[in-house]
C-alpha atoms as a PDB file:
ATOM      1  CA  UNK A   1      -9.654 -12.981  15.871  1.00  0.00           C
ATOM      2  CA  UNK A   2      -5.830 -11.710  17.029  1.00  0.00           C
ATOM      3  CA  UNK A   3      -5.889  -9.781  13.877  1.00  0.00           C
ATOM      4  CA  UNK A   4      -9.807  -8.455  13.367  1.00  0.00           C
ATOM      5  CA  UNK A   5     -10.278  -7.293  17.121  1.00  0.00           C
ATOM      6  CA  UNK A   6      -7.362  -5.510  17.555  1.00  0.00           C
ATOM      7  CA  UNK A   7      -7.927  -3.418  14.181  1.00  0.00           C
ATOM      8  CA  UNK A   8     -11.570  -2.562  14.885  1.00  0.00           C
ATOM      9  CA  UNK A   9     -10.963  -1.766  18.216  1.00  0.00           C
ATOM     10  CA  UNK A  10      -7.701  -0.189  18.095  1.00  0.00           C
ATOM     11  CA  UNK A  11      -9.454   1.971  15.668  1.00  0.00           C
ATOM     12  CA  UNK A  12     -12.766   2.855  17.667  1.00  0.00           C
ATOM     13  CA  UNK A  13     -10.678   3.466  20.593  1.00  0.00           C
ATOM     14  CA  UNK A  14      -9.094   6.390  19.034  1.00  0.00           C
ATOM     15  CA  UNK A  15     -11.640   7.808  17.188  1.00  0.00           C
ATOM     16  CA  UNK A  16     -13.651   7.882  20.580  1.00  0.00           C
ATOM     17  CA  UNK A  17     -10.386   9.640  22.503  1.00  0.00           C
ATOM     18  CA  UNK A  18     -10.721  11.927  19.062  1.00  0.00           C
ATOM     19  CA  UNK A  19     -15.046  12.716  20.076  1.00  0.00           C
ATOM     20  CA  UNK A  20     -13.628  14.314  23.418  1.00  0.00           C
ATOM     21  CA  UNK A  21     -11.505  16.571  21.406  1.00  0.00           C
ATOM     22  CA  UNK A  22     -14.175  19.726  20.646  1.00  0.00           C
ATOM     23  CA  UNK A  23     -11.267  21.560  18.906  1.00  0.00           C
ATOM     24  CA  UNK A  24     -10.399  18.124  16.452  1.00  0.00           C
ATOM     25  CA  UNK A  25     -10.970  19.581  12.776  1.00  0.00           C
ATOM     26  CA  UNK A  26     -10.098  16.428  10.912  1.00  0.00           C
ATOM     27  CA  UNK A  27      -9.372  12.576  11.194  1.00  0.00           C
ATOM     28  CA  UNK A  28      -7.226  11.013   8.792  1.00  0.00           C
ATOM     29  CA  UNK A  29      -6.848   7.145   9.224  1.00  0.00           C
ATOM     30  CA  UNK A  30      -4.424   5.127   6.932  1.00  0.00           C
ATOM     31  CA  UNK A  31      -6.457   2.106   5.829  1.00  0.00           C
ATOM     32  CA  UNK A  32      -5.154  -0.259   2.755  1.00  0.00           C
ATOM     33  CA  UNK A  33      -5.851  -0.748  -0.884  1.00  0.00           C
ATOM     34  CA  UNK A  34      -6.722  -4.332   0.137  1.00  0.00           C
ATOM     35  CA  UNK A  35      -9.950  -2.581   1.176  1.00  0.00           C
ATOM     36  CA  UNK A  36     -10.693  -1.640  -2.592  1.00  0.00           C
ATOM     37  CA  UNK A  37      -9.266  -5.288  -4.222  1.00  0.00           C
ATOM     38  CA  UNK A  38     -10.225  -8.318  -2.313  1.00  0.00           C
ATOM     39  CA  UNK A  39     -12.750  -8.592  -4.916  1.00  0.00           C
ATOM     40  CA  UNK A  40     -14.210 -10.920  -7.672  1.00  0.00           C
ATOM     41  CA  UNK A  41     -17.227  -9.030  -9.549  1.00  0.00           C
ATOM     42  CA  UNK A  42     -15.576  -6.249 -10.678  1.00  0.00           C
ATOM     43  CA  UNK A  43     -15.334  -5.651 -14.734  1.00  0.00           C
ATOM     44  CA  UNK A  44     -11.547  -5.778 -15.291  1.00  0.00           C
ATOM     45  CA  UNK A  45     -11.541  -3.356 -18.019  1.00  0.00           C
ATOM     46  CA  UNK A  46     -12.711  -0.487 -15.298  1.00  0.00           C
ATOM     47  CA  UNK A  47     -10.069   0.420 -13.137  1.00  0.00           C
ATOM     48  CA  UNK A  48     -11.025   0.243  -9.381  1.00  0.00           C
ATOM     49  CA  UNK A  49     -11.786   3.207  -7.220  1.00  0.00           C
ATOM     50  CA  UNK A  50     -12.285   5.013  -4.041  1.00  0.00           C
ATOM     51  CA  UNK A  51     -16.093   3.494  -4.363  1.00  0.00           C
ATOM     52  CA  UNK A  52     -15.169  -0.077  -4.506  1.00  0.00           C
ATOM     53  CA  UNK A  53     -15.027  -2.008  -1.703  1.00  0.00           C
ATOM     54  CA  UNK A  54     -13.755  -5.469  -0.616  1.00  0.00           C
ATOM     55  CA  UNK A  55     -16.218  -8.041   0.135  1.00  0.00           C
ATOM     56  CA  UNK A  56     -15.828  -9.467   3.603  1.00  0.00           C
ATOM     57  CA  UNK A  57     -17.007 -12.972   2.661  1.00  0.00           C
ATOM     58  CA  UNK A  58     -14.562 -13.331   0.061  1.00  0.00           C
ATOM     59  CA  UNK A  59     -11.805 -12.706   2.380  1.00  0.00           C
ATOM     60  CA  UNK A  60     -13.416 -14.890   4.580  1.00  0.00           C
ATOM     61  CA  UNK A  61     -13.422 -17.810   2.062  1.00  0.00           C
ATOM     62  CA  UNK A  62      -9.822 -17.091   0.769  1.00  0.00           C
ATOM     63  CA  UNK A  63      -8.885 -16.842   4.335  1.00  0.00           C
ATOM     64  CA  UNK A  64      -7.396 -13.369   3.287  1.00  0.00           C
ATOM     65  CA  UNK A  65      -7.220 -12.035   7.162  1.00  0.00           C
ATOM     66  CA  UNK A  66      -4.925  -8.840   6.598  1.00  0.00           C
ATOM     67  CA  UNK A  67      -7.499  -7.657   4.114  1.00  0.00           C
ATOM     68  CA  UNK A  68     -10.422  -8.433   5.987  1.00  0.00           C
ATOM     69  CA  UNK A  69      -9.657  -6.473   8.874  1.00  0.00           C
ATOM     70  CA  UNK A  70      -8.907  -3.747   7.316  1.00  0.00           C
ATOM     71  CA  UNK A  71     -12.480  -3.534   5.527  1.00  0.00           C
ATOM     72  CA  UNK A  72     -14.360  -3.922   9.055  1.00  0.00           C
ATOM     73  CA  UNK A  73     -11.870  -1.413  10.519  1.00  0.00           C
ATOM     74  CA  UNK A  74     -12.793   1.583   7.882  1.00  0.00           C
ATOM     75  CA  UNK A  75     -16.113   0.287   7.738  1.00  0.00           C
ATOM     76  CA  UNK A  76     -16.233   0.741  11.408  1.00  0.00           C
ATOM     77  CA  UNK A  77     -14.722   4.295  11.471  1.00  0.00           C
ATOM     78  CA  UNK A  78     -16.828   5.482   8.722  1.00  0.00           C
ATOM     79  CA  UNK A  79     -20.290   4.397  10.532  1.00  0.00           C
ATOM     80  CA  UNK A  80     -18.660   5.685  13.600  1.00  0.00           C
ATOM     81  CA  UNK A  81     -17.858   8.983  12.443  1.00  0.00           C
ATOM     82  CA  UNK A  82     -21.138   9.121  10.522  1.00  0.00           C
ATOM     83  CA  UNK A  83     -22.746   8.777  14.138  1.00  0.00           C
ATOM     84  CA  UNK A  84     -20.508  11.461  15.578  1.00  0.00           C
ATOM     85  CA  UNK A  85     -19.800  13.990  13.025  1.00  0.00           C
ATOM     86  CA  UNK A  86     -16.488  13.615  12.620  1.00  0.00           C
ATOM     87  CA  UNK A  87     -14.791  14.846   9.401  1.00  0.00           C
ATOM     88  CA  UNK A  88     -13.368  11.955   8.660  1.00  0.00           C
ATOM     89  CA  UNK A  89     -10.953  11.253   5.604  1.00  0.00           C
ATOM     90  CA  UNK A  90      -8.875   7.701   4.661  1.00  0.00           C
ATOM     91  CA  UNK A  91      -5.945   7.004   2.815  1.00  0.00           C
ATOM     92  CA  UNK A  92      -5.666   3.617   1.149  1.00  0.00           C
ATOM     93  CA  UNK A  93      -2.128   2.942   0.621  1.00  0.00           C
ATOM     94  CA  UNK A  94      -0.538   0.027  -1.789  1.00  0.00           C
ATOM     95  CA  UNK A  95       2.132  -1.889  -1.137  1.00  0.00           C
ATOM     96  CA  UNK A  96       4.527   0.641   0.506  1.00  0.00           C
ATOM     97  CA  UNK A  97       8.690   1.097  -1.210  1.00  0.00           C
ATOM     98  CA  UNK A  98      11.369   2.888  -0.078  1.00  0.00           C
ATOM     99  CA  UNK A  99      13.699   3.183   2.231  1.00  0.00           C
ATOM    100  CA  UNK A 100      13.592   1.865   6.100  1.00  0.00           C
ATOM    101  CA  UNK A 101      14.286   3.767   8.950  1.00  0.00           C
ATOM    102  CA  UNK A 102      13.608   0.795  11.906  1.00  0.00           C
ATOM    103  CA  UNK A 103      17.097  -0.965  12.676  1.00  0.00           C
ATOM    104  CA  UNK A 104      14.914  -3.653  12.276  1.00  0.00           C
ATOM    105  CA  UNK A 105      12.777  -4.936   8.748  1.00  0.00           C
ATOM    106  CA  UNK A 106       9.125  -4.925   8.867  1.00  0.00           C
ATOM    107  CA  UNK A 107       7.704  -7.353   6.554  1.00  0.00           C
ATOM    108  CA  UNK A 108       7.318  -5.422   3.637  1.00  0.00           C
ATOM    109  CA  UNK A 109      10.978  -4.836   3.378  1.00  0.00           C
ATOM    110  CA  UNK A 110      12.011  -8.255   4.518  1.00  0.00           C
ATOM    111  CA  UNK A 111       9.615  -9.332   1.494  1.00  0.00           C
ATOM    112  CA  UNK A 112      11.827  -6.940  -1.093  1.00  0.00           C
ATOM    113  CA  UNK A 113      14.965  -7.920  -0.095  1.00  0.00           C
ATOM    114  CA  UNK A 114      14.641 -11.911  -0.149  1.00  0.00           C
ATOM    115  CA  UNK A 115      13.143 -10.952  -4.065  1.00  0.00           C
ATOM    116  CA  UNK A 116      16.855  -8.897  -4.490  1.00  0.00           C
ATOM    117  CA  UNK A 117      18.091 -11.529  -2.990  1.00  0.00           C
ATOM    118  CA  UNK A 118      16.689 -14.539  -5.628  1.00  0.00           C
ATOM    119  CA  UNK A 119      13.885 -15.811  -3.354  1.00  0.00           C
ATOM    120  CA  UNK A 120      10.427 -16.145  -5.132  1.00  0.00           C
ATOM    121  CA  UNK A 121       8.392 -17.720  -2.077  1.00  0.00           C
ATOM    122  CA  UNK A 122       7.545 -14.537  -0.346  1.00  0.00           C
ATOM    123  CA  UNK A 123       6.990 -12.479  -3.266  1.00  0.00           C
ATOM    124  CA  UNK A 124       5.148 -15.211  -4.938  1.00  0.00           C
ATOM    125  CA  UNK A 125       2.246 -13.915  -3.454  1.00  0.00           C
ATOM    126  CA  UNK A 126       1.706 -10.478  -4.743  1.00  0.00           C
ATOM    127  CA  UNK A 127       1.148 -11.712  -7.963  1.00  0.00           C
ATOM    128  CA  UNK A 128      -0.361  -8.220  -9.173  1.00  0.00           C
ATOM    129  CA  UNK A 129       0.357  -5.622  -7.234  1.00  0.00           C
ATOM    130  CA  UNK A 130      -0.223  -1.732  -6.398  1.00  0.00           C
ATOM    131  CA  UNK A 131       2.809   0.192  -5.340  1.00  0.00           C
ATOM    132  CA  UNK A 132       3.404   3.329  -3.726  1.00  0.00           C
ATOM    133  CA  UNK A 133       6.760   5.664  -2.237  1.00  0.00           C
ATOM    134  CA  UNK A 134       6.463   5.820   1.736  1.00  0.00           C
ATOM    135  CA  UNK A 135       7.379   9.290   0.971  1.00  0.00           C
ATOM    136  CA  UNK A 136       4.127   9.857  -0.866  1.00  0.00           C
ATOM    137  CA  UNK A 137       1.975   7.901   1.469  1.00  0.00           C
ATOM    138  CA  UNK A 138       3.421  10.478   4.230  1.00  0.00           C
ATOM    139  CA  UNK A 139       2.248  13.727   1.974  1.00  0.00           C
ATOM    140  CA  UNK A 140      -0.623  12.514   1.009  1.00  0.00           C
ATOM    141  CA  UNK A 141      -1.597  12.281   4.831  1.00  0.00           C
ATOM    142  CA  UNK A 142      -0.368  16.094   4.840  1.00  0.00           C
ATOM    143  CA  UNK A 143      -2.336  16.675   2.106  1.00  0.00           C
ATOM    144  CA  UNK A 144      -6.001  15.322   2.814  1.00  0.00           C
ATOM    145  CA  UNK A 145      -4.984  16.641   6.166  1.00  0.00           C
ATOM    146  CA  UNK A 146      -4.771  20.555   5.073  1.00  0.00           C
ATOM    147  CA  UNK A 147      -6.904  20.479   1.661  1.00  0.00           C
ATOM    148  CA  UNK A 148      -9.878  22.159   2.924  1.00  0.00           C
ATOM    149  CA  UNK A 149     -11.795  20.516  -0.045  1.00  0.00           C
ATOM    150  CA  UNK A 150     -10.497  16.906   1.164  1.00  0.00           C
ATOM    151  CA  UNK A 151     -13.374  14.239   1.721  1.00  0.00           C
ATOM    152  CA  UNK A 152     -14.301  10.763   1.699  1.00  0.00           C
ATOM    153  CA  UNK A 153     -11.693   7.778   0.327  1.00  0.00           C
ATOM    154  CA  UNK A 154      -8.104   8.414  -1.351  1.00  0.00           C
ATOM    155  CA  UNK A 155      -6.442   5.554  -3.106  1.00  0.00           C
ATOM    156  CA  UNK A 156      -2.603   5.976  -2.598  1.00  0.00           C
ATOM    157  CA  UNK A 157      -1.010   3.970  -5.257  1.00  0.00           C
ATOM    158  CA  UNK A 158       1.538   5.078  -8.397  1.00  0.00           C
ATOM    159  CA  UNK A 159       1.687   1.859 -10.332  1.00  0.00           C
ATOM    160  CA  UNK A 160       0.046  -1.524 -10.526  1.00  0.00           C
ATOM    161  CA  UNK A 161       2.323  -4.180 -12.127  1.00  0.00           C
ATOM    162  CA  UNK A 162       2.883  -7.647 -12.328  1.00  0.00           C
ATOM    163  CA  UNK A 163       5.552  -9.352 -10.356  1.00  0.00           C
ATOM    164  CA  UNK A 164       7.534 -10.370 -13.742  1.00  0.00           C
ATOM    165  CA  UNK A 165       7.508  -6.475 -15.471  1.00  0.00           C
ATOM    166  CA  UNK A 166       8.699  -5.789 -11.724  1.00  0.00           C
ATOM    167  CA  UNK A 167      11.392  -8.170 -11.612  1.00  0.00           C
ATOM    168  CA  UNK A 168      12.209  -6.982 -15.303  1.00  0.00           C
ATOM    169  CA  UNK A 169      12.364  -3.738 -14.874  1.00  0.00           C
ATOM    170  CA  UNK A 170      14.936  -4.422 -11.213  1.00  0.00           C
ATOM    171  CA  UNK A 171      17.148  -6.940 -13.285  1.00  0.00           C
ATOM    172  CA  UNK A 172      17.961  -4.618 -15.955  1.00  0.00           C
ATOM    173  CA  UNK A 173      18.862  -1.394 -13.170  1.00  0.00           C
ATOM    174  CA  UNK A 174      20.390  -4.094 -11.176  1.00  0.00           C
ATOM    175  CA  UNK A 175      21.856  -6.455 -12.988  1.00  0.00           C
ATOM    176  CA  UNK A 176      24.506  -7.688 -10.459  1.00  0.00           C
ATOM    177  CA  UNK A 177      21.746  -8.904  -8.146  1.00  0.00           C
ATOM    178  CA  UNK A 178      20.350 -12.177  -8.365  1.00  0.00           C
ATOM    179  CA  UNK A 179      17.027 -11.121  -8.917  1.00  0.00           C
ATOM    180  CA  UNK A 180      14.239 -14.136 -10.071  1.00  0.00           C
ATOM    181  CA  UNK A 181      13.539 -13.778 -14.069  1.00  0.00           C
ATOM    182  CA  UNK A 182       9.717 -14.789 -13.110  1.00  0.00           C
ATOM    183  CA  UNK A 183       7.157 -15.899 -11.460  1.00  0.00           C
ATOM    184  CA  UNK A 184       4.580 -18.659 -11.637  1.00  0.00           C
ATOM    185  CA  UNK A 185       0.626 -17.168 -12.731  1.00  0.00           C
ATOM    186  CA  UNK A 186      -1.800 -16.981  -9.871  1.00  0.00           C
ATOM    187  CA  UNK A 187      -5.381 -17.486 -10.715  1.00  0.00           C
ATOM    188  CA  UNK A 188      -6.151 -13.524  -9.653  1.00  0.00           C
ATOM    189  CA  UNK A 189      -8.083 -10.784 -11.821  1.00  0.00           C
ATOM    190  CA  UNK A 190      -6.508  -8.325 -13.336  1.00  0.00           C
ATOM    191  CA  UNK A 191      -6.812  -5.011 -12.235  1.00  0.00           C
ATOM    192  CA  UNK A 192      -5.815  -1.128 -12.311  1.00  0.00           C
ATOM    193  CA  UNK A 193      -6.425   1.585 -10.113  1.00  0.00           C
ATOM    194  CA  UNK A 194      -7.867   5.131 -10.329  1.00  0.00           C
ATOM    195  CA  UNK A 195      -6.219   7.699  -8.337  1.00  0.00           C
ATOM    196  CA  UNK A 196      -7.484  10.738 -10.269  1.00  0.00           C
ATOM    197  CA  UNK A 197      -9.552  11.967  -6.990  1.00  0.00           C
ATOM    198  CA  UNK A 198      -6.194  11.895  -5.118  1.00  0.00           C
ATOM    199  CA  UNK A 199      -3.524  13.272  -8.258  1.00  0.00           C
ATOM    200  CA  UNK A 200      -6.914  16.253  -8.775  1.00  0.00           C
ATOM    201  CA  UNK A 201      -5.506  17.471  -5.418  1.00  0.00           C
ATOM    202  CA  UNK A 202      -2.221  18.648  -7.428  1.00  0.00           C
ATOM    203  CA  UNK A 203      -1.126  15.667  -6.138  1.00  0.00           C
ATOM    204  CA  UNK A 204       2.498  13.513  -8.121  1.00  0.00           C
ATOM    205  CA  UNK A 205       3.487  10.471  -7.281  1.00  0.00           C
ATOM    206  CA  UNK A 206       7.089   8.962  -7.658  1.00  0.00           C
ATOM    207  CA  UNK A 207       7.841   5.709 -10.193  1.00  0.00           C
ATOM    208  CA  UNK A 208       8.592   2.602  -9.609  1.00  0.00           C
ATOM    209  CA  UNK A 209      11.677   3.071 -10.416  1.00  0.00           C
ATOM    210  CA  UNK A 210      12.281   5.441  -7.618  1.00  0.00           C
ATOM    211  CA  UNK A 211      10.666   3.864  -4.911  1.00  0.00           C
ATOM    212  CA  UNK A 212      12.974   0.875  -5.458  1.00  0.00           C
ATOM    213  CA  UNK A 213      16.039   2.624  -6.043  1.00  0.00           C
ATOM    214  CA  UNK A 214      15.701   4.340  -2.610  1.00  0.00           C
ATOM    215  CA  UNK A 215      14.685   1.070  -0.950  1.00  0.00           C
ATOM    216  CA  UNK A 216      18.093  -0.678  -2.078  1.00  0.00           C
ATOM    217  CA  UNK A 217      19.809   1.689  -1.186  1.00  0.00           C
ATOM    218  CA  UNK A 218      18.581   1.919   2.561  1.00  0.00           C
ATOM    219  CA  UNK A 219      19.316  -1.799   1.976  1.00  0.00           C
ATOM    220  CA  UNK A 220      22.907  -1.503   0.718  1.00  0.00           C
ATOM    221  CA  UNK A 221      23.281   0.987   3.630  1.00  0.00           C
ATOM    222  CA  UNK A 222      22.353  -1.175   6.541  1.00  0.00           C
ATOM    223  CA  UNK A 223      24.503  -3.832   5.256  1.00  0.00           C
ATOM    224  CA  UNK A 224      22.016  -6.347   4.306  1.00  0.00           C
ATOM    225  CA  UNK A 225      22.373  -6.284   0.235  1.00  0.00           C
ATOM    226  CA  UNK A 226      25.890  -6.046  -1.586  1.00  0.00           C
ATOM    227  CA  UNK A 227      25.838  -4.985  -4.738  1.00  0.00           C
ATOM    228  CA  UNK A 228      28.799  -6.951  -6.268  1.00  0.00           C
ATOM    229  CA  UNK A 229      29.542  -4.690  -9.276  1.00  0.00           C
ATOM    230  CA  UNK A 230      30.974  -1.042  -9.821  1.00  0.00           C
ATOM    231  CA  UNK A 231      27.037   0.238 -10.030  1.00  0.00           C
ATOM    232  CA  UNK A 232      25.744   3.868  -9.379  1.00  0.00           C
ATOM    233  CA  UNK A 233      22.536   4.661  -8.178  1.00  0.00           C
ATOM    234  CA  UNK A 234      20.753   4.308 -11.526  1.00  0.00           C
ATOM    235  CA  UNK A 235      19.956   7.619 -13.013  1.00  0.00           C
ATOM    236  CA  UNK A 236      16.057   8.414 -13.446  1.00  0.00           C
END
């Protein structure tokens, strides 16, 4: 309940300040992959899409909160904006890399740097996971924003990967960080995404590579990761 009520709510509550607006032209609310995944009938060998959906008793059996109330939150705006007429258009970010402006971490970056750091606990969890730049998530707002043509659902992700071709691909541009060399298998499907809706916009988004090279270094510059050796900022 402290998570679902506030998201619903929060959400209706702006979208109703948003109704009194007569001049508004366009909503865009950032929702979550986790909308599309939390999943278990899907065929693996499709990747998932803008028309997928998470099923809300599966996240109520796995106990899976964040993505729950993030389903009933969209779900919510949608049938509100239905109702009202709003032009209404979501962005469904992955798991968002790069570098961190707050003096303090939000989870997400607390999560990368404890992996840079050699702890698997808190990354354990990801298992397979969708990953995006926070640079891209922020123009591709901008985007669905001014594209007059912009409608509906837009997955936000530039690779899906598991944690150990992660942690391979960071060990070998980093190798004076202790970075795990794998992970234990979590009993999860296997999936991909499709962002062609999104990248038919003339839309790019940066690798993997990139996202993480900009997050350590935000790291590195805060003080709160040393890299020990003589190492550049790996070239692309």
């Amino acid at each position: 309940t402290e998570i679902l009520e506030p998201a619903v709510k929060g959400t209706l509550n702006v979208l109703g300040s948003c109704k009194k607006n007569p001049s508004l032209r366009r909503v865009v609310l950032t929702s979550s992959s986790s909308t599309v995944r939390a999943r278990d009938d899907f065929d693996y060998k499709i990747p998932l899409d803008e028309t997928s959906w998470s099923s809300l008793e599966l996240c109520e059996t796995l106990q899976v909160w964040y993505a729950l109330a993030k389903t009933q939150a969209e779900k919510a705006a949608w049938e509100f904006c239905n109702e009202n007429k709003i032009d209404l258009v979501t962005v469904l970010p992955a798991f968002v890399i790069g570098p961190s402006l707050p003096p303090d971490l939000c989870s997400t970056a607390s999560d990368v740097l404890a992996l840079l750091k050699g702890e698997t606990e808190q990354f354990q969890w990801h298992g397979r996971m969708g990953y995006v730049h926070i640079d891209d998530v922020a123009l591709c707002h901008i985007l669905v924003y001014e594209h007059e043509g912009a409608s509906g659902r837009y997955l936000c992700s530039s690779t899906v990967i598991d944690n150990d071709e992660l942690v391979s691909i960071l060990s070998a541009r980093y190798p004076s960080l202790p970075i795990p060399k794998g992970f234990a298998k979590l009993d999860r499907p296997y999936y991909e995404f499709n962002t062609s809706k999104i990248r038919s916009l003339g839309f790019k988004f940066r690798p993997i590579e990139e996202m993480f090279d900009d997050c350590i270094e935000s790291l590195v510059e805060k003080g709160l990761l040393s890299l020990h050796s003589a190492h550049q900022r790996p070239l692309s």
